[in-house]
C-alpha atoms as a PDB file:
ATOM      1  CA  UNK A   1      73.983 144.910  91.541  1.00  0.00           C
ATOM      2  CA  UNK A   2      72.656 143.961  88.489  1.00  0.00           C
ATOM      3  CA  UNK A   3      69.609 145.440  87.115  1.00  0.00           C
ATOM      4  CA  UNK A   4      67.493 142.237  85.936  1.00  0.00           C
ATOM      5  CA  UNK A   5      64.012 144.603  85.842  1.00  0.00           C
ATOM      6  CA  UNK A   6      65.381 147.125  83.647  1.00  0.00           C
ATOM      7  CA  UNK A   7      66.192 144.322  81.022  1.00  0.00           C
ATOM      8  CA  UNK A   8      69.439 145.520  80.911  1.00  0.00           C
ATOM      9  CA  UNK A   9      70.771 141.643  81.946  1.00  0.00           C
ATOM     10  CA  UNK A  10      69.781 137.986  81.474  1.00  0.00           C
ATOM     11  CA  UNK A  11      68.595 135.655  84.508  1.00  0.00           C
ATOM     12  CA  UNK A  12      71.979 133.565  83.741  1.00  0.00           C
ATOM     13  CA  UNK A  13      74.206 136.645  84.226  1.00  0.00           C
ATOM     14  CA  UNK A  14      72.272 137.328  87.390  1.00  0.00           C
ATOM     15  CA  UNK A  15      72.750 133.881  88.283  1.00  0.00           C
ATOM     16  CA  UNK A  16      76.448 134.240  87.815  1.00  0.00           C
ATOM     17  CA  UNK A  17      76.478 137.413  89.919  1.00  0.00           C
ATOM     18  CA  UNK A  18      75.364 136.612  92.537  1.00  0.00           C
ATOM     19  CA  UNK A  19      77.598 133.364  92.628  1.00  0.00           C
ATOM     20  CA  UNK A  20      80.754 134.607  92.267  1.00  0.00           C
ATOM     21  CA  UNK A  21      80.020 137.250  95.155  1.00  0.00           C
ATOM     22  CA  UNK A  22      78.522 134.445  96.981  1.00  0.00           C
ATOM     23  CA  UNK A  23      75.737 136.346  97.409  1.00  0.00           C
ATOM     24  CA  UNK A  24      73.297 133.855  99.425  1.00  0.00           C
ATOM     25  CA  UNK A  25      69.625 135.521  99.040  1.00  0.00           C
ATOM     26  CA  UNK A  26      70.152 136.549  95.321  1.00  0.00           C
ATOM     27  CA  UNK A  27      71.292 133.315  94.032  1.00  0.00           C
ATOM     28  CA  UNK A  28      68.784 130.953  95.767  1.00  0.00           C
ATOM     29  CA  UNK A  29      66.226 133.515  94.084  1.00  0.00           C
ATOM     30  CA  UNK A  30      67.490 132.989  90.414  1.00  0.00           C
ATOM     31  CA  UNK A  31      68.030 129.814  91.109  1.00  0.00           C
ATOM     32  CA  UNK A  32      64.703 129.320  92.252  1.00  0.00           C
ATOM     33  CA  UNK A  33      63.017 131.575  88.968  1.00  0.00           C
ATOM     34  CA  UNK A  34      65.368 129.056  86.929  1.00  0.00           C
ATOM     35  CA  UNK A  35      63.518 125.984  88.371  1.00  0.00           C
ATOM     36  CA  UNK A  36      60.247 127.092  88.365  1.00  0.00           C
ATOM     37  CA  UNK A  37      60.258 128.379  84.350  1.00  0.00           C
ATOM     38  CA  UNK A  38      62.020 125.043  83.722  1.00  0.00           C
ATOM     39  CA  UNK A  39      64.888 126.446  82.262  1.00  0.00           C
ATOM     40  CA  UNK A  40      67.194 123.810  81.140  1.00  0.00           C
ATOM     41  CA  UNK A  41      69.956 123.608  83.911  1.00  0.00           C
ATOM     42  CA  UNK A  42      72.259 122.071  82.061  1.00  0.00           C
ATOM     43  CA  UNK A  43      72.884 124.794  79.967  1.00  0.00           C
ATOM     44  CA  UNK A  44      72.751 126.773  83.078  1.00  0.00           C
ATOM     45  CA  UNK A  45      75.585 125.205  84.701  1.00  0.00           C
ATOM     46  CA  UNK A  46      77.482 124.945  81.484  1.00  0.00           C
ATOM     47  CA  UNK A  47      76.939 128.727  81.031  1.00  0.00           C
ATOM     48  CA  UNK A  48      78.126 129.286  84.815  1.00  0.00           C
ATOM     49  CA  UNK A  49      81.120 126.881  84.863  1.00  0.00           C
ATOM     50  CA  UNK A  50      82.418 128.289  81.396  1.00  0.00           C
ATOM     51  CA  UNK A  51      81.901 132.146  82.869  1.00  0.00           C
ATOM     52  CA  UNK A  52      82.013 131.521  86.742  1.00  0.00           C
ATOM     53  CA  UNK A  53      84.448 128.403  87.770  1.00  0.00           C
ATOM     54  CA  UNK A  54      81.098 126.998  88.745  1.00  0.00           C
ATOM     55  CA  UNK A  55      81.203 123.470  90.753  1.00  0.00           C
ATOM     56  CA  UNK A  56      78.118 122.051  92.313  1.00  0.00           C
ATOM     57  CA  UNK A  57      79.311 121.556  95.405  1.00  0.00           C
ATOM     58  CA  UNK A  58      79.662 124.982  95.708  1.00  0.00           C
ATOM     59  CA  UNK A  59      75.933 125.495  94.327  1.00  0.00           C
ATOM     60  CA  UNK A  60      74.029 123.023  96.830  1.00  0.00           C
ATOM     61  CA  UNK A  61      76.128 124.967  99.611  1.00  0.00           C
ATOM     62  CA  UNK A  62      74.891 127.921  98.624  1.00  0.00           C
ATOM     63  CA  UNK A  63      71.389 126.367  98.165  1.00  0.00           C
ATOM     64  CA  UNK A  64      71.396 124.787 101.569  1.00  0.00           C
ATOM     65  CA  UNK A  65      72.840 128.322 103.149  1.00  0.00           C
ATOM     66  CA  UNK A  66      69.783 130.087 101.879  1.00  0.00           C
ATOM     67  CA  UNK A  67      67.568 127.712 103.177  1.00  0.00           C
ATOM     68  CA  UNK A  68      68.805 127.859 106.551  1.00  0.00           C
ATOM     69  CA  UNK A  69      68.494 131.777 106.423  1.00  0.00           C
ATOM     70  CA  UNK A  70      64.956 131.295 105.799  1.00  0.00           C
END
């Protein structure tokens, strides 16, 4: 995992982490940090579909996964 505390990463690396391992609980977090700073998401998404194959169908699945965990 990476080490976002340490400094050692950015919030859009995390972000792209935790996507491509489909990690459920990790991306709705970033996500979440994302939204609340009011990060601009497009750049976001451009960032994670250059890096990550990114769609957002795939994203609001995730989204709505982790909010049925909850």
């Amino acid at each position: 995992m990476m080490s976002i505390i340490k400094g050692h990463t950015s919030i859009f690396q995390l972000i792209g982490d935790a996507y491509s391992k489909r990690d459920v609980q990790r991306f709705y977090y970033a996500y979440g940090l994302c939204v609340r700073a009011k990060t601009n998401m497009k750049l976001l998404h451009k960032y994670l579909t250059n890096r990550h194959n990114f769609t957002r169908i795939d994203c609001a699945n995730l989204l709505r996964s982790a909010r049925n965990i909850k």
